[in-house]
N, C-alpha and C. Protein backbone atom coordinates (compact mmCIF):
# COMPACT_ATOMS: atom_id res chain seq x y z
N UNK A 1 0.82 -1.20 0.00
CA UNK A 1 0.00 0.00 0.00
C UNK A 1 0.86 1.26 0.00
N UNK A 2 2.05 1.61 1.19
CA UNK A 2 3.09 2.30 0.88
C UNK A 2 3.40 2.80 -0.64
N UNK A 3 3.48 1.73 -1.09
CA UNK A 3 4.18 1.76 -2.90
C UNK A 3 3.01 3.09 -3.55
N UNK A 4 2.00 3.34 -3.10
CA UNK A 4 0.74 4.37 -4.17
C UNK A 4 1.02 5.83 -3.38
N UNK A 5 1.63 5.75 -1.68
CA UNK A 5 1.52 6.78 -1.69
C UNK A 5 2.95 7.66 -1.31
N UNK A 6 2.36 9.25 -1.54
CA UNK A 6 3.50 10.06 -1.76
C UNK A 6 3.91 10.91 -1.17
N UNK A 7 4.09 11.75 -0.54
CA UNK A 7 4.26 13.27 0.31
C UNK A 7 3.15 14.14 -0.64
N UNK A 8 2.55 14.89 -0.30
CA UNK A 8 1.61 15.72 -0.37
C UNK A 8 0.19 15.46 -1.06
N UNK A 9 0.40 14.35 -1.32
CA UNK A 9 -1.24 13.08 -1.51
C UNK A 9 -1.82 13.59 -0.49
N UNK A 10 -3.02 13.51 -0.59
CA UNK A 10 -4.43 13.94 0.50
C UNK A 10 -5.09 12.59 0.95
N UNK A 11 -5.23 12.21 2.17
CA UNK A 11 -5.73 11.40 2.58
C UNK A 11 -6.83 11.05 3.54
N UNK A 12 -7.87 10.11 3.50
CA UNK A 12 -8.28 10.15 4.31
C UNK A 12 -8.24 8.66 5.40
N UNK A 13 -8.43 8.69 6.67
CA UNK A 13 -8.15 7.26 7.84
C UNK A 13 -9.98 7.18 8.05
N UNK A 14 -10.22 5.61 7.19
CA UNK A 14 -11.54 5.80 7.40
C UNK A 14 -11.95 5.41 8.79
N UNK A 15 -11.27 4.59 9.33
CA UNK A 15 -11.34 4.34 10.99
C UNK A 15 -11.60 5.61 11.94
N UNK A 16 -11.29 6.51 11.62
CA UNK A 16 -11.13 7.91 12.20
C UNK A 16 -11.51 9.12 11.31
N UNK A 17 -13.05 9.26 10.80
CA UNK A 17 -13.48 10.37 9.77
C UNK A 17 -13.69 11.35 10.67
N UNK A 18 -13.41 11.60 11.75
CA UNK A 18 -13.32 12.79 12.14
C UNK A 18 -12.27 13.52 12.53
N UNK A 19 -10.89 13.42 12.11
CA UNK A 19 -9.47 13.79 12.08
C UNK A 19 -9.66 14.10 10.83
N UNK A 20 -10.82 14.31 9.60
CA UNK A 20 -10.88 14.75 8.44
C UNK A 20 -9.77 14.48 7.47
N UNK A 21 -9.69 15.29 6.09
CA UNK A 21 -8.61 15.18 5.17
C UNK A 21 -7.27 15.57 6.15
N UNK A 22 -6.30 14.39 5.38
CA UNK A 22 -4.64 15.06 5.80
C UNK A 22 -3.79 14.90 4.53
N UNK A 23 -2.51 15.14 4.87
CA UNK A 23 -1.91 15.33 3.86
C UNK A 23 -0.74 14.61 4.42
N UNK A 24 0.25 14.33 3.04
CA UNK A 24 1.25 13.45 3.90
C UNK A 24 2.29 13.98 4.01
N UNK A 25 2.86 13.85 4.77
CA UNK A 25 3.90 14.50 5.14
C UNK A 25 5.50 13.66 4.72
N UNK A 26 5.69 12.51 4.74
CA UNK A 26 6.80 11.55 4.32
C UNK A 26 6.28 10.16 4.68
N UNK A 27 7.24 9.40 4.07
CA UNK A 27 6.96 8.02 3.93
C UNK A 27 8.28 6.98 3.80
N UNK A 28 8.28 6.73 4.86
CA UNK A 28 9.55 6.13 5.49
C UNK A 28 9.73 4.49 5.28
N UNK A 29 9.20 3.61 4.50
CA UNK A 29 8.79 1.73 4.47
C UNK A 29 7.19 2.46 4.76
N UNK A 30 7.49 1.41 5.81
CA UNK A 30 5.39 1.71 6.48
C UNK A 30 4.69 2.43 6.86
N UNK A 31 5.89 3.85 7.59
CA UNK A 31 5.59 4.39 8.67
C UNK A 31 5.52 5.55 7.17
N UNK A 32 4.26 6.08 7.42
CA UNK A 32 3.48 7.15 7.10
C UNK A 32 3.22 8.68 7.97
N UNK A 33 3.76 9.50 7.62
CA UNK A 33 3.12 11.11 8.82
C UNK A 33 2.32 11.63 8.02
N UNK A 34 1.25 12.24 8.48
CA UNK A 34 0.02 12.26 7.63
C UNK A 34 -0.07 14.02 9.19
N UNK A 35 0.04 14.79 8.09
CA UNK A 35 -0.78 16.09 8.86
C UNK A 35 -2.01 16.32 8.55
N UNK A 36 -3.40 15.78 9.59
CA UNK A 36 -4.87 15.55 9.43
C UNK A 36 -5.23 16.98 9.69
N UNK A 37 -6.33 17.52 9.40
CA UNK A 37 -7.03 18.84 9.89
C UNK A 37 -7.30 18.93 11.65
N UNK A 38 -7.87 17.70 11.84
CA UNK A 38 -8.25 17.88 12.82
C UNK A 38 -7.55 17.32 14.47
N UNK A 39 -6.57 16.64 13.76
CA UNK A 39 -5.82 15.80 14.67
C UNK A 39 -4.72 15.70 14.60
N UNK A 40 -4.23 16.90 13.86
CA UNK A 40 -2.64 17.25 13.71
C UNK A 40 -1.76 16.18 12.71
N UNK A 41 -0.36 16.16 13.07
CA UNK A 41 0.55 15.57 12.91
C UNK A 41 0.34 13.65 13.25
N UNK A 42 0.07 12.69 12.76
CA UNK A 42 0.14 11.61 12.79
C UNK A 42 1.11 10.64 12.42
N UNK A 43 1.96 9.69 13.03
CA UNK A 43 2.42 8.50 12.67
C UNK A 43 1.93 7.46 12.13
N UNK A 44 1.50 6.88 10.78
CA UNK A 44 0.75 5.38 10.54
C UNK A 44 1.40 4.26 10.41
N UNK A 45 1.19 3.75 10.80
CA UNK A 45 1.73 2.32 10.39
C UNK A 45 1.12 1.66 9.28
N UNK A 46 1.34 2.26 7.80
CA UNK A 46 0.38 1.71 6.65
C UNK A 46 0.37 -0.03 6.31
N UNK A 47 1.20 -0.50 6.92
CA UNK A 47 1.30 -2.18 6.83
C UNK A 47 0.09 -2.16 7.44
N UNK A 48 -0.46 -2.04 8.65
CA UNK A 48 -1.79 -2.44 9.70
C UNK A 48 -2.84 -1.58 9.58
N UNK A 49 -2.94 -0.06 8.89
CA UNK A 49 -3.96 0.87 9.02
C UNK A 49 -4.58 1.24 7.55
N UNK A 50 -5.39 1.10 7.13
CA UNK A 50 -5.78 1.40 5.74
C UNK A 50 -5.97 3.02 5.16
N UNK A 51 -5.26 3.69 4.32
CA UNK A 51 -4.92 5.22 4.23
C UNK A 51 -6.17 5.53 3.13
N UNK A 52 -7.34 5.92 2.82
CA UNK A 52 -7.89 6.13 1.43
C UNK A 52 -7.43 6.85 0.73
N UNK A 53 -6.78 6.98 -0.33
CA UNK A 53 -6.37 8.12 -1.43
C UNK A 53 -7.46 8.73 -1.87
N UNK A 54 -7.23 10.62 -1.78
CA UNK A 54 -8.58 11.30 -2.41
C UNK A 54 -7.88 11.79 -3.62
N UNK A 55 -8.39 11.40 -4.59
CA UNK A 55 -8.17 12.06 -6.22
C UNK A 55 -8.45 13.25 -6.13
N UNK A 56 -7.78 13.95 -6.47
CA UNK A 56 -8.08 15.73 -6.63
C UNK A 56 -9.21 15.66 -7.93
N UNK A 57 -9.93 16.55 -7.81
CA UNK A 57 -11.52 16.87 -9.05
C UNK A 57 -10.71 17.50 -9.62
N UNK A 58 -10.95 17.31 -10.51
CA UNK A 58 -10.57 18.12 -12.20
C UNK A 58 -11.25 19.27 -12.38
């Protein structure tokens, strides 16, 4: 899953829709930082946590 995403991809943690859109911050193997709107700065562990990719609208 790592492998699709990138630094400044928009994301959303559907486990947690109320930490809203984030953005990523780097991507280290698994470990994902994702700066959310509502819940700041995050660590993921993308091996165990599922990230949704939001396609930007045209």
């Amino acid at each position: 899953m790592t492998s699709l995403i990138e630094p400044g991809m928009r994301v959303r943690l559907p486990a947690q829709p109320d930490w809203g859109i984030g953005q990523v911050q780097s991507v280290i193997g698994d470990r994902v930082t994702v700066n959310f709107e509502n819940a700041g700065k995050v660590l993921i562990n993308a091996a165990r946590v599922f990230l949704e990719i939001i396609e930007d609208e045209a």
